[in-house]
PDBML (XML) file of the C-alpha atoms, coordinates in Angstrom:
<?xml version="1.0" encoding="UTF-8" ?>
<PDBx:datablock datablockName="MODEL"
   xmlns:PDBx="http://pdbml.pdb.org/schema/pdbx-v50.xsd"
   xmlns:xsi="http://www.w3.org/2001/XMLSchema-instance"
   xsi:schemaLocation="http://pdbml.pdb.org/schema/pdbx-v50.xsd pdbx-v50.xsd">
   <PDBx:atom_siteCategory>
      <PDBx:atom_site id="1">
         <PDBx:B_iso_or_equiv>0.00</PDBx:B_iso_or_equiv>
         <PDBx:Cartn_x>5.310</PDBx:Cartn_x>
         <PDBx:Cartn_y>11.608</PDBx:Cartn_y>
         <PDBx:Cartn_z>-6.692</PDBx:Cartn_z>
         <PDBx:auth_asym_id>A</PDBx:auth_asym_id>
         <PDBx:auth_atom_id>CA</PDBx:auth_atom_id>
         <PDBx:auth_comp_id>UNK</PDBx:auth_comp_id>
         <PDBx:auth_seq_id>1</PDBx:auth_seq_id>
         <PDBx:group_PDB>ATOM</PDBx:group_PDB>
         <PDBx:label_alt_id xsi:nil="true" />
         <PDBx:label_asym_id>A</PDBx:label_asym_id>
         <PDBx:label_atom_id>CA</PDBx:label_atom_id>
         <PDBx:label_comp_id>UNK</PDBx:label_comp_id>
         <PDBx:label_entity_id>1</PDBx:label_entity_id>
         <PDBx:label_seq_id>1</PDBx:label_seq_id>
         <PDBx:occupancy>1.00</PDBx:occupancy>
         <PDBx:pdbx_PDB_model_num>1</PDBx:pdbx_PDB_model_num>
         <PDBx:type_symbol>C</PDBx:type_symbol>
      </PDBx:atom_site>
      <PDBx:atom_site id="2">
         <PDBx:B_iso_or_equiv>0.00</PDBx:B_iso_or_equiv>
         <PDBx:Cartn_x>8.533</PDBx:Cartn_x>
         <PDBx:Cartn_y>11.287</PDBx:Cartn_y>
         <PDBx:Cartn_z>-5.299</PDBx:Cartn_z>
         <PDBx:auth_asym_id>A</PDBx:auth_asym_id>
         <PDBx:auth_atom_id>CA</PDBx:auth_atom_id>
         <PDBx:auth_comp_id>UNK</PDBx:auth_comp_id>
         <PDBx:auth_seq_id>2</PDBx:auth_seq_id>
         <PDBx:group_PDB>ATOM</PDBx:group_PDB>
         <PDBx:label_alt_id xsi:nil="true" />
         <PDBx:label_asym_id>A</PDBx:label_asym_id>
         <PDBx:label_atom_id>CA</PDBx:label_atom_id>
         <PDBx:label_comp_id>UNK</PDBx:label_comp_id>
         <PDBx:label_entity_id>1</PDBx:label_entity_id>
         <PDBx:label_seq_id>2</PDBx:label_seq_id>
         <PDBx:occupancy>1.00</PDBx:occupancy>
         <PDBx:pdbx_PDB_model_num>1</PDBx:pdbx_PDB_model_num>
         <PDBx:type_symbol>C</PDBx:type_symbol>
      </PDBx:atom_site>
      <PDBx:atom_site id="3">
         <PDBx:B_iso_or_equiv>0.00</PDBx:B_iso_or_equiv>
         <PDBx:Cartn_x>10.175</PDBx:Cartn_x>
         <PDBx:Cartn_y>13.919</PDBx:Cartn_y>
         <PDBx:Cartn_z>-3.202</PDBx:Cartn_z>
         <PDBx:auth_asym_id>A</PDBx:auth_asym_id>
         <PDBx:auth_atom_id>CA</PDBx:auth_atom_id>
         <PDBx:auth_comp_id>UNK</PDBx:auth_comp_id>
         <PDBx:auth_seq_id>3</PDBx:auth_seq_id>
         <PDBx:group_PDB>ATOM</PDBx:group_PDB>
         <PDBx:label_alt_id xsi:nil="true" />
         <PDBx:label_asym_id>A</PDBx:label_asym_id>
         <PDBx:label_atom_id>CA</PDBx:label_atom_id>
         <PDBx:label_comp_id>UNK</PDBx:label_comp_id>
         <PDBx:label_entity_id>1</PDBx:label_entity_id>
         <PDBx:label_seq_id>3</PDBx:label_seq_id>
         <PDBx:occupancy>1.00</PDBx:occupancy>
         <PDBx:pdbx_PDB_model_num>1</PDBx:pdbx_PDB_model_num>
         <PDBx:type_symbol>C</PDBx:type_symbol>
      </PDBx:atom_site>
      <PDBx:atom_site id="4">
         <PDBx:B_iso_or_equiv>0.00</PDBx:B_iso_or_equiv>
         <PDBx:Cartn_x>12.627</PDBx:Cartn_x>
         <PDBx:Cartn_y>16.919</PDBx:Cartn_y>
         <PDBx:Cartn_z>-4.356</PDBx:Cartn_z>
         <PDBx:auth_asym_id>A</PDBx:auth_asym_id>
         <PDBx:auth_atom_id>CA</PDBx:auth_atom_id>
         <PDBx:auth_comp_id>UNK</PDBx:auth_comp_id>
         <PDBx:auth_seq_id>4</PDBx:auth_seq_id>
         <PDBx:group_PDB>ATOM</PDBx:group_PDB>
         <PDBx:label_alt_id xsi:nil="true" />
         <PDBx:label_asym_id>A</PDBx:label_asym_id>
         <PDBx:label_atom_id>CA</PDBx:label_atom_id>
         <PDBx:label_comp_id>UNK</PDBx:label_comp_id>
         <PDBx:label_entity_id>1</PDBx:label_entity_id>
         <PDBx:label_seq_id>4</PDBx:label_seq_id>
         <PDBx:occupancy>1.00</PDBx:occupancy>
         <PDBx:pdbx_PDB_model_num>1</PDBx:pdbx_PDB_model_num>
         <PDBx:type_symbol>C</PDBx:type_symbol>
      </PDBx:atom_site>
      <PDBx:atom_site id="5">
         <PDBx:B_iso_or_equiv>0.00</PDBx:B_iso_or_equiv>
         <PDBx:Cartn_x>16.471</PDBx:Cartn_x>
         <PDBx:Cartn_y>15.105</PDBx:Cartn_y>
         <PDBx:Cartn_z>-3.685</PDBx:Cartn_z>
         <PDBx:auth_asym_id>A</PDBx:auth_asym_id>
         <PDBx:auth_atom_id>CA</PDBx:auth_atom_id>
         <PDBx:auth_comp_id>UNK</PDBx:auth_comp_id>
         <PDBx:auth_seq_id>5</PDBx:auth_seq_id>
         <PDBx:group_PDB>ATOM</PDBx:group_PDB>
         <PDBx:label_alt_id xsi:nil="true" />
         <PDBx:label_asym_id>A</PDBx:label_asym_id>
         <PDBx:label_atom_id>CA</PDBx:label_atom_id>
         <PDBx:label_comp_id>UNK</PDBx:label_comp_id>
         <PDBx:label_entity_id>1</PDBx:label_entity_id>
         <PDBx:label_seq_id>5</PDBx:label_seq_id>
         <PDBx:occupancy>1.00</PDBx:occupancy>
         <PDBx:pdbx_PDB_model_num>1</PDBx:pdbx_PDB_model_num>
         <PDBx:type_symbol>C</PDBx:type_symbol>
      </PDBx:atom_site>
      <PDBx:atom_site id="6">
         <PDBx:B_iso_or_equiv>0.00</PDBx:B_iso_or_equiv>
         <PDBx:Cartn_x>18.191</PDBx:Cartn_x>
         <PDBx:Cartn_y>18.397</PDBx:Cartn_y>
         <PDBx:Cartn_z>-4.157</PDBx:Cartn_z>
         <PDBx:auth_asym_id>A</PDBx:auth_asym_id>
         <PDBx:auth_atom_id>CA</PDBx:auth_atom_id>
         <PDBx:auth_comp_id>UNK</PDBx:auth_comp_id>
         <PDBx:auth_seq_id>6</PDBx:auth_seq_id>
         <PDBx:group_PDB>ATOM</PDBx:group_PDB>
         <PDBx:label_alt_id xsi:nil="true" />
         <PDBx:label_asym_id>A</PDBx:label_asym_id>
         <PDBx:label_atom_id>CA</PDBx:label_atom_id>
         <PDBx:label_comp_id>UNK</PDBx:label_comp_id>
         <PDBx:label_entity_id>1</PDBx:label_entity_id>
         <PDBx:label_seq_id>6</PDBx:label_seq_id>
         <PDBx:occupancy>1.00</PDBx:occupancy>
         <PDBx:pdbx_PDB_model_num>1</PDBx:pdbx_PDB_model_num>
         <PDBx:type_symbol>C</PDBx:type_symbol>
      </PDBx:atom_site>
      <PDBx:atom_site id="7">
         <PDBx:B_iso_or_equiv>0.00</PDBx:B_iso_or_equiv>
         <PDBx:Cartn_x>21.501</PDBx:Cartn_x>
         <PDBx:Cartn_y>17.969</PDBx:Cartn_y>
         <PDBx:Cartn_z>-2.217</PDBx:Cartn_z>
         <PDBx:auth_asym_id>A</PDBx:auth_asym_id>
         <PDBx:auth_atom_id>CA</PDBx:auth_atom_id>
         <PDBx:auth_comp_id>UNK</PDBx:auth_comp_id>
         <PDBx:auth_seq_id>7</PDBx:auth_seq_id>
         <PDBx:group_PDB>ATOM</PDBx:group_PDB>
         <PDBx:label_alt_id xsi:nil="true" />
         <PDBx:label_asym_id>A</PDBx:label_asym_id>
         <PDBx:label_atom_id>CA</PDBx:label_atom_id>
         <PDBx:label_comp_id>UNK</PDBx:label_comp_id>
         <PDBx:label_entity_id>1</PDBx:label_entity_id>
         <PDBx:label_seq_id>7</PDBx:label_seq_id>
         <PDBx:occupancy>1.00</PDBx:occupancy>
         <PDBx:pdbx_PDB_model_num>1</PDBx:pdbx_PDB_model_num>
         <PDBx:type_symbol>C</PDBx:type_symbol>
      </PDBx:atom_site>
      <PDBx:atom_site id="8">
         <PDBx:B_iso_or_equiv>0.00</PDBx:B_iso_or_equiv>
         <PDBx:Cartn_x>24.908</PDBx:Cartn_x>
         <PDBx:Cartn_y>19.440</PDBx:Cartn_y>
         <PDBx:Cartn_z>-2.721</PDBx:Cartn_z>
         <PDBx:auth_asym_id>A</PDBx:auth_asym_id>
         <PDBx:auth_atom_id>CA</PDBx:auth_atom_id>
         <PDBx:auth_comp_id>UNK</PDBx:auth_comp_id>
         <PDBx:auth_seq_id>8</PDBx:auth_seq_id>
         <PDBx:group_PDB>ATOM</PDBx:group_PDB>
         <PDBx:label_alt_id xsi:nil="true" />
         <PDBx:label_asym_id>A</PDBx:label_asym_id>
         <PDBx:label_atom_id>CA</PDBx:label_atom_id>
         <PDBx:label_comp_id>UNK</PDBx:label_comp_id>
         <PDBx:label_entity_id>1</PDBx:label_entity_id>
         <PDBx:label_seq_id>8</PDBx:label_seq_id>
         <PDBx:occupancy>1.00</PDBx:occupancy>
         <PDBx:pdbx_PDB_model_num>1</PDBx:pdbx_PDB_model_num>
         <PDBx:type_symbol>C</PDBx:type_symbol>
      </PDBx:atom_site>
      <PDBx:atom_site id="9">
         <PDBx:B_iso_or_equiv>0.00</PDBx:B_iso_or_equiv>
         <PDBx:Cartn_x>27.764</PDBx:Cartn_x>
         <PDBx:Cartn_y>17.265</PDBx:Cartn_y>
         <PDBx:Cartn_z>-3.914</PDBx:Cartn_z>
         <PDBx:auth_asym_id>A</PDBx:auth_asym_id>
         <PDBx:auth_atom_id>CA</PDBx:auth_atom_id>
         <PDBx:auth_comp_id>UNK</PDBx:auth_comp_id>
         <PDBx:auth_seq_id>9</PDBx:auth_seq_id>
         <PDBx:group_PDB>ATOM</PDBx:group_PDB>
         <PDBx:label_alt_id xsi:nil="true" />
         <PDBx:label_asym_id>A</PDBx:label_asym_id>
         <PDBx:label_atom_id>CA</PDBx:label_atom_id>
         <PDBx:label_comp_id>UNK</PDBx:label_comp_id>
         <PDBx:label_entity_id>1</PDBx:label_entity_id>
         <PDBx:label_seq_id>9</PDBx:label_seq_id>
         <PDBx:occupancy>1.00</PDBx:occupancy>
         <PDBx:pdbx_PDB_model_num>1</PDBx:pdbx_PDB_model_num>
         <PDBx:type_symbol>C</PDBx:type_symbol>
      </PDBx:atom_site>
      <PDBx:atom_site id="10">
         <PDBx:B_iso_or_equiv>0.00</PDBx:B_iso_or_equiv>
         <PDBx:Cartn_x>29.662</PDBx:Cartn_x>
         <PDBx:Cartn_y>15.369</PDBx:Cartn_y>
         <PDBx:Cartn_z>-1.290</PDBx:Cartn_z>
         <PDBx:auth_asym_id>A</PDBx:auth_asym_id>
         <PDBx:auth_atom_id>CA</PDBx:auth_atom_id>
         <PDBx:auth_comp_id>UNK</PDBx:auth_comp_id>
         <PDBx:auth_seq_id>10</PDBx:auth_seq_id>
         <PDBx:group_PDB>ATOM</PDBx:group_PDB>
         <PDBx:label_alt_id xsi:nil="true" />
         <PDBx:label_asym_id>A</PDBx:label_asym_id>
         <PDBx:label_atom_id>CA</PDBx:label_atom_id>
         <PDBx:label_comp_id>UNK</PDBx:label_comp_id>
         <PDBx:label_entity_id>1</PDBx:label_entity_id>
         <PDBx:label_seq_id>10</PDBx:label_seq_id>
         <PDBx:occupancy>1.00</PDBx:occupancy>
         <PDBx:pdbx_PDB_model_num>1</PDBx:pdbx_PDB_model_num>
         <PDBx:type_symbol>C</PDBx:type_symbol>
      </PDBx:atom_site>
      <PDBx:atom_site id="11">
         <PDBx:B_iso_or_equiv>0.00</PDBx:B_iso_or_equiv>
         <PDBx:Cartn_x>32.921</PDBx:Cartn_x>
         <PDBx:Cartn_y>18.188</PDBx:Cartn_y>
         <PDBx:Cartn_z>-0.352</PDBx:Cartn_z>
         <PDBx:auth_asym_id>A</PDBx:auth_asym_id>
         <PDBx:auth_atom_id>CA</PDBx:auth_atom_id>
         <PDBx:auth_comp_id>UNK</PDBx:auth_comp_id>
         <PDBx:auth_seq_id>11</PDBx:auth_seq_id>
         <PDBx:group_PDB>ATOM</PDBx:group_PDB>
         <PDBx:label_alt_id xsi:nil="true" />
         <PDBx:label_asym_id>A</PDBx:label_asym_id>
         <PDBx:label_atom_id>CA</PDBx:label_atom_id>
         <PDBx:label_comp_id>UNK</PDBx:label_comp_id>
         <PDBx:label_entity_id>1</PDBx:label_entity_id>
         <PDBx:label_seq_id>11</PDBx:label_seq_id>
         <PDBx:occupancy>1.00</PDBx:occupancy>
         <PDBx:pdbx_PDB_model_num>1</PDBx:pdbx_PDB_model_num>
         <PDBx:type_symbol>C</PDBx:type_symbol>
      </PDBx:atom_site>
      <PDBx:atom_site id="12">
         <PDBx:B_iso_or_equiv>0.00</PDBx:B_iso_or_equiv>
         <PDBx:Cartn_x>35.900</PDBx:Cartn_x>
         <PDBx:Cartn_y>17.791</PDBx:Cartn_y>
         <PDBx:Cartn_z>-2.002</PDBx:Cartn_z>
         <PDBx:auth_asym_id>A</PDBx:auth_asym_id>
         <PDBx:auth_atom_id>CA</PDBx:auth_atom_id>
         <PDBx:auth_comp_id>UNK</PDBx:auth_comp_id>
         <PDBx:auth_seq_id>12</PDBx:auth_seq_id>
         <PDBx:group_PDB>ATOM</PDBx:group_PDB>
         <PDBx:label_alt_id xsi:nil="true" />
         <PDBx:label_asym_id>A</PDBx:label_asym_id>
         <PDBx:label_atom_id>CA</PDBx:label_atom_id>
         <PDBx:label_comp_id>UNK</PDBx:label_comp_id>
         <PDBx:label_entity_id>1</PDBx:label_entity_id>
         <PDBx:label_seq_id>12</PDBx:label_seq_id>
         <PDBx:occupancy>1.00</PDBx:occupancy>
         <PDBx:pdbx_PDB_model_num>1</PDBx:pdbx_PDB_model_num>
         <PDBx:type_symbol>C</PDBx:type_symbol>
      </PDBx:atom_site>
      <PDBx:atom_site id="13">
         <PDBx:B_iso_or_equiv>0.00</PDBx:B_iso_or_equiv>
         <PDBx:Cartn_x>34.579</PDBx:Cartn_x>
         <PDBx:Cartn_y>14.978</PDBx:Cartn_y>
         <PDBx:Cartn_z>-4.186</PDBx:Cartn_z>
         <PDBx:auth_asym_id>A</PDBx:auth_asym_id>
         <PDBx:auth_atom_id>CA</PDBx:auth_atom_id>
         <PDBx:auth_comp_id>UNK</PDBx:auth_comp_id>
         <PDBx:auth_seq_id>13</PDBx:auth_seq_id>
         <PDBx:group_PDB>ATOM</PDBx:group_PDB>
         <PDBx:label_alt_id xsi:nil="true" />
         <PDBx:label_asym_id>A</PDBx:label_asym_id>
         <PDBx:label_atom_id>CA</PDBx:label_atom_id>
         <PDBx:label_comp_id>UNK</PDBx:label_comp_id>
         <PDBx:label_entity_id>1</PDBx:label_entity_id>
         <PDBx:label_seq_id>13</PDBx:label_seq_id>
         <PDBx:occupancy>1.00</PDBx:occupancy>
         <PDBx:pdbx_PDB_model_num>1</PDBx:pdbx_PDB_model_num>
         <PDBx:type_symbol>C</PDBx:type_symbol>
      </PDBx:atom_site>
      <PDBx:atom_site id="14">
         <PDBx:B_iso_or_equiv>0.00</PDBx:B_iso_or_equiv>
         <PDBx:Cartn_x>37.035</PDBx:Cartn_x>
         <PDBx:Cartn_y>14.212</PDBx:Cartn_y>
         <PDBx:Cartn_z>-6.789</PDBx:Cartn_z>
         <PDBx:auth_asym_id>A</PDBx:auth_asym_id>
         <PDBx:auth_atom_id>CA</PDBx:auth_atom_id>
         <PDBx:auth_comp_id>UNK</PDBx:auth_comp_id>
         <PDBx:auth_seq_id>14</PDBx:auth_seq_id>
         <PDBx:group_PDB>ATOM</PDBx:group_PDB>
         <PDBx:label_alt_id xsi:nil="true" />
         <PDBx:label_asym_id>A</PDBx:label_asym_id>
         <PDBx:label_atom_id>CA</PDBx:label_atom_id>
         <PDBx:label_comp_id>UNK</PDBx:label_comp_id>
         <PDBx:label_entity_id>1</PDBx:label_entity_id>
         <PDBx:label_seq_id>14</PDBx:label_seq_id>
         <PDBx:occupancy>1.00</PDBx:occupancy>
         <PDBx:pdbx_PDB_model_num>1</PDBx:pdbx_PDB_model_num>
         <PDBx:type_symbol>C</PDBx:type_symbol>
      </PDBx:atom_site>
      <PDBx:atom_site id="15">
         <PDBx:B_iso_or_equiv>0.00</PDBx:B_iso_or_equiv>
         <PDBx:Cartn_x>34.212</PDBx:Cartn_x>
         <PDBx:Cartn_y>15.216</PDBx:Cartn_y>
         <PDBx:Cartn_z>-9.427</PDBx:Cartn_z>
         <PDBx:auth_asym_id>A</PDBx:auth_asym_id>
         <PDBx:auth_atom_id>CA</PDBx:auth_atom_id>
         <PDBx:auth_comp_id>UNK</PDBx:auth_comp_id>
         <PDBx:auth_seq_id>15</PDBx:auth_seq_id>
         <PDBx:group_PDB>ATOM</PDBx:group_PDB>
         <PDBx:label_alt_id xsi:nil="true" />
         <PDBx:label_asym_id>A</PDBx:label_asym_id>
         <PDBx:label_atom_id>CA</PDBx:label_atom_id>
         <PDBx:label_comp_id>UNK</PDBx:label_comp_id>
         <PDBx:label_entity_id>1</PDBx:label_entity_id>
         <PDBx:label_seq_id>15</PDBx:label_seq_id>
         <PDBx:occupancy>1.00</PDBx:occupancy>
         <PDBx:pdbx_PDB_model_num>1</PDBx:pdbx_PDB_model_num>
         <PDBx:type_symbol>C</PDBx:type_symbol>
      </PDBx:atom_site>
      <PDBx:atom_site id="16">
         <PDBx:B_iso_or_equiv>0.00</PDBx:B_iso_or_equiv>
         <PDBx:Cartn_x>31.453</PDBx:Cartn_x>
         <PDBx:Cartn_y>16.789</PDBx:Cartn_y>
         <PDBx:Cartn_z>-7.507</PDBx:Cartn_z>
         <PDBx:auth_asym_id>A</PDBx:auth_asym_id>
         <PDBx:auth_atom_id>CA</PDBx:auth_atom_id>
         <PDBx:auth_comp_id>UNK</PDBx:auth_comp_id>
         <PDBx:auth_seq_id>16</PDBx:auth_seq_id>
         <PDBx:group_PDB>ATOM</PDBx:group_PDB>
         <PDBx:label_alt_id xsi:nil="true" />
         <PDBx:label_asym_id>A</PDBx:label_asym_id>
         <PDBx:label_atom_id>CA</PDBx:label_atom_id>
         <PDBx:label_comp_id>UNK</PDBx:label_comp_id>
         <PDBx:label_entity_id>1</PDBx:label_entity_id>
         <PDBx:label_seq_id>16</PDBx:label_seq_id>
         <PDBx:occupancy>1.00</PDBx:occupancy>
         <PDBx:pdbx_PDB_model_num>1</PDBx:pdbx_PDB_model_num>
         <PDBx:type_symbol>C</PDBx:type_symbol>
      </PDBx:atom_site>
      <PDBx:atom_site id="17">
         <PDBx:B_iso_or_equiv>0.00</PDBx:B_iso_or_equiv>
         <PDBx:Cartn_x>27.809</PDBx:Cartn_x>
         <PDBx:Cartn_y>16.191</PDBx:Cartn_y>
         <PDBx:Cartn_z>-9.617</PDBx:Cartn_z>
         <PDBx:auth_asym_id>A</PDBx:auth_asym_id>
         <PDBx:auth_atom_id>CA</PDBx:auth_atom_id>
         <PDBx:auth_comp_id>UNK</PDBx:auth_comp_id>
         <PDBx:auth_seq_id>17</PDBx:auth_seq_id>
         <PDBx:group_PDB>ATOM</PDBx:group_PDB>
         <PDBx:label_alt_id xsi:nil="true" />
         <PDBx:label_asym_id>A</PDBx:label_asym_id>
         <PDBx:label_atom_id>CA</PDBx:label_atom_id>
         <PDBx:label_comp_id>UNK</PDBx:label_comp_id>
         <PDBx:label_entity_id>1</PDBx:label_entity_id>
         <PDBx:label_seq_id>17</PDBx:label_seq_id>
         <PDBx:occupancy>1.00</PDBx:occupancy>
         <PDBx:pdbx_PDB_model_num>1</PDBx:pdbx_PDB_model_num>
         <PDBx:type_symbol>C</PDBx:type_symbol>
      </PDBx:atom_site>
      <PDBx:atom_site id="18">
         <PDBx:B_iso_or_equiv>0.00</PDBx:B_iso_or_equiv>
         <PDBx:Cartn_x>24.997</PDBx:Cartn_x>
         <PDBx:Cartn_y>16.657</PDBx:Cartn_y>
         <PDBx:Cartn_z>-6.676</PDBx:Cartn_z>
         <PDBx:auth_asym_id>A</PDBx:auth_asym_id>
         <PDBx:auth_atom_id>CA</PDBx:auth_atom_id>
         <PDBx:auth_comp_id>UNK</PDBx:auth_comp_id>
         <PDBx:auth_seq_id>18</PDBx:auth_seq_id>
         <PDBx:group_PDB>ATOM</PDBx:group_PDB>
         <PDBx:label_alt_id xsi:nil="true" />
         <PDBx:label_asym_id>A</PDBx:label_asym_id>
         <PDBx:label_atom_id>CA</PDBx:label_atom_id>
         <PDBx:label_comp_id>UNK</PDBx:label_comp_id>
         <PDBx:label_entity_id>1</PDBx:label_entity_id>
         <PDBx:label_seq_id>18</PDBx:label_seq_id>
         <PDBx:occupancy>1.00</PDBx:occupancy>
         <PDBx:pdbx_PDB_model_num>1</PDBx:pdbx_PDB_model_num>
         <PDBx:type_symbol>C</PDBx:type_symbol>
      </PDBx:atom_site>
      <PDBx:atom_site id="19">
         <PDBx:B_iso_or_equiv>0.00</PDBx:B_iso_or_equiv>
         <PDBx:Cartn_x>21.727</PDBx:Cartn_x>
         <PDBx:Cartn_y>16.473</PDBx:Cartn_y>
         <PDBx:Cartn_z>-7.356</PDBx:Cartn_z>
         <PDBx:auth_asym_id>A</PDBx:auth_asym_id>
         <PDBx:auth_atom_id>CA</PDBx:auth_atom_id>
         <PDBx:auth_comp_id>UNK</PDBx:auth_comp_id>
         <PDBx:auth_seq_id>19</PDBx:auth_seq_id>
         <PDBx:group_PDB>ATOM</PDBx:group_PDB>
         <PDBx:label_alt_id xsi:nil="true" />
         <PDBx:label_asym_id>A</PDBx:label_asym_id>
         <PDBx:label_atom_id>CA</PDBx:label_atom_id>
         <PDBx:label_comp_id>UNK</PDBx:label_comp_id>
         <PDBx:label_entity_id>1</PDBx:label_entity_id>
         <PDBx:label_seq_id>19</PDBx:label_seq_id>
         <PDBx:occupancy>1.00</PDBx:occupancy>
         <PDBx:pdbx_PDB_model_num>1</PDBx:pdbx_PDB_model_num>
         <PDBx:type_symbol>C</PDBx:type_symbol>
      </PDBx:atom_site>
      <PDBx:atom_site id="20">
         <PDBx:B_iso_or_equiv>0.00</PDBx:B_iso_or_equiv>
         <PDBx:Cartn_x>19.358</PDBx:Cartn_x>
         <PDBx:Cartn_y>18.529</PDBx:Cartn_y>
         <PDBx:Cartn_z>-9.201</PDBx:Cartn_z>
         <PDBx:auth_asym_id>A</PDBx:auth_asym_id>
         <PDBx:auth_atom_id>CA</PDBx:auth_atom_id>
         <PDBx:auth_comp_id>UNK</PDBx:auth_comp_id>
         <PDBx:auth_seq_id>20</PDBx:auth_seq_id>
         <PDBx:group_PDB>ATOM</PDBx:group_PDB>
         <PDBx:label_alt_id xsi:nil="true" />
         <PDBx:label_asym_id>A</PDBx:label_asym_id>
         <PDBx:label_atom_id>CA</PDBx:label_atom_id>
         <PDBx:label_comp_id>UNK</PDBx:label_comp_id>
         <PDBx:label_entity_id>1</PDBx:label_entity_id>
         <PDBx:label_seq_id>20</PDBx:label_seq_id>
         <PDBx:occupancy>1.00</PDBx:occupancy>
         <PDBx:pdbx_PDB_model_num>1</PDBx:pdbx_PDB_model_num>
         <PDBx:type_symbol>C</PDBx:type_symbol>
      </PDBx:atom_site>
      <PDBx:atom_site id="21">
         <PDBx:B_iso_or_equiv>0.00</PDBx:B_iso_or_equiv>
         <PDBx:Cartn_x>15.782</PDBx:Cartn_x>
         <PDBx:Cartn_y>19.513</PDBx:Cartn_y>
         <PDBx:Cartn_z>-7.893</PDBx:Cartn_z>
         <PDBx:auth_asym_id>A</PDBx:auth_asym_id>
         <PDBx:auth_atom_id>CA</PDBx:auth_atom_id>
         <PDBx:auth_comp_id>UNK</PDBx:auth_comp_id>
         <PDBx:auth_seq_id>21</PDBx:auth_seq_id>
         <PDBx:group_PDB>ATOM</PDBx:group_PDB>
         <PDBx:label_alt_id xsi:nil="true" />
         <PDBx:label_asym_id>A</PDBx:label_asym_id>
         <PDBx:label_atom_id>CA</PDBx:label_atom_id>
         <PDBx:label_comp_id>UNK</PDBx:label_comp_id>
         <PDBx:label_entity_id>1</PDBx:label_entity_id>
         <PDBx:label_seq_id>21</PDBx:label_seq_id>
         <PDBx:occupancy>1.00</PDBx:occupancy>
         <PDBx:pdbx_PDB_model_num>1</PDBx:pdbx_PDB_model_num>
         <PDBx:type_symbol>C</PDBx:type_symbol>
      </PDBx:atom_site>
      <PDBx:atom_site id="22">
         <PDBx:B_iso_or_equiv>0.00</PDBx:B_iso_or_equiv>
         <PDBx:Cartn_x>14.889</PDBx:Cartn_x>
         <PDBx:Cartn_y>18.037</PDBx:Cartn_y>
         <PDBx:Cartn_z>-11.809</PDBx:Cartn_z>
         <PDBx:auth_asym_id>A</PDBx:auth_asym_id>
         <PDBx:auth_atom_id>CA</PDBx:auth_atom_id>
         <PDBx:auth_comp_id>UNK</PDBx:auth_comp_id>
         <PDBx:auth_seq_id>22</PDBx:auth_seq_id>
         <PDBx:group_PDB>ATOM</PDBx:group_PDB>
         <PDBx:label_alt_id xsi:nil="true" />
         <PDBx:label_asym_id>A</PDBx:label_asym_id>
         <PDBx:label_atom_id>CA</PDBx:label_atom_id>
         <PDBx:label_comp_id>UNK</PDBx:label_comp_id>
         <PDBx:label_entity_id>1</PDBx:label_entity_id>
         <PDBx:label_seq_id>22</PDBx:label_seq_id>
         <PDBx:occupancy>1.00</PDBx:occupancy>
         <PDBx:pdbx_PDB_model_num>1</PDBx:pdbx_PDB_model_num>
         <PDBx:type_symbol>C</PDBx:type_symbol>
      </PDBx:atom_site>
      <PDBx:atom_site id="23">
         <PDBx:B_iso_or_equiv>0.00</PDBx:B_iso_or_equiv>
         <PDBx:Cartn_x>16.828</PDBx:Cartn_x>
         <PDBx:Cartn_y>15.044</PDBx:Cartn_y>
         <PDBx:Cartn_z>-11.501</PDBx:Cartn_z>
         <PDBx:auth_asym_id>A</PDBx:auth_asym_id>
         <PDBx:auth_atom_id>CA</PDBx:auth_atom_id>
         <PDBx:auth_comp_id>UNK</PDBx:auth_comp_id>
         <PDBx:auth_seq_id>23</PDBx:auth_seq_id>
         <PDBx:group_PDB>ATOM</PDBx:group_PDB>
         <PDBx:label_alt_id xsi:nil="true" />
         <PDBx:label_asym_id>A</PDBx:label_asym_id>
         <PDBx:label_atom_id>CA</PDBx:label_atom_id>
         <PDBx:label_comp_id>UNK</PDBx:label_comp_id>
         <PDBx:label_entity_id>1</PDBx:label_entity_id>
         <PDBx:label_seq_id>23</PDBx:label_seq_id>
         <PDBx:occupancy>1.00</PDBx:occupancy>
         <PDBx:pdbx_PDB_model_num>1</PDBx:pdbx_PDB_model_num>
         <PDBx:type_symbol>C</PDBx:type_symbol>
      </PDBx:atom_site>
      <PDBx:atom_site id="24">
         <PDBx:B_iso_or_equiv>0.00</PDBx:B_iso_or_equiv>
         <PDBx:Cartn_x>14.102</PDBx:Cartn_x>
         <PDBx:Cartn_y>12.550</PDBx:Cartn_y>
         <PDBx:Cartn_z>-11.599</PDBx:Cartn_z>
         <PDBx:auth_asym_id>A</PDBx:auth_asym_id>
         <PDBx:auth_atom_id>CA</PDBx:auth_atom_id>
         <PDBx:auth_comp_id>UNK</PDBx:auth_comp_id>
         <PDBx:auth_seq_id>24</PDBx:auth_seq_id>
         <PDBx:group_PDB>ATOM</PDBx:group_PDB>
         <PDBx:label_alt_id xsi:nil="true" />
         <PDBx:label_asym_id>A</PDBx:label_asym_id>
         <PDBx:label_atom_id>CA</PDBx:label_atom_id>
         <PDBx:label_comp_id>UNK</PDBx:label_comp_id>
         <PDBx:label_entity_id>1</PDBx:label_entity_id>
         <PDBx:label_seq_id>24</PDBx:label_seq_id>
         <PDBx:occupancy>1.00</PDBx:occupancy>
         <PDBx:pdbx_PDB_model_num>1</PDBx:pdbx_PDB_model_num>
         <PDBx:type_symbol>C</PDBx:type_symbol>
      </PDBx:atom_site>
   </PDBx:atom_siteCategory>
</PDBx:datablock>
């Protein structure tokens, strides 16, 4: 299984997404 990628958005990113603990 592949590892939780939860991360915040990169700051002040012209549209900020991140990435969800579900987004695999």
């Amino acid at each position: 299984p592949a590892p939780t990628v939860a991360l915040p958005p990169i700051p002040n990113a012209p549209s900020p997404t991140g990435i969800k603990a579900d987004a695999l």
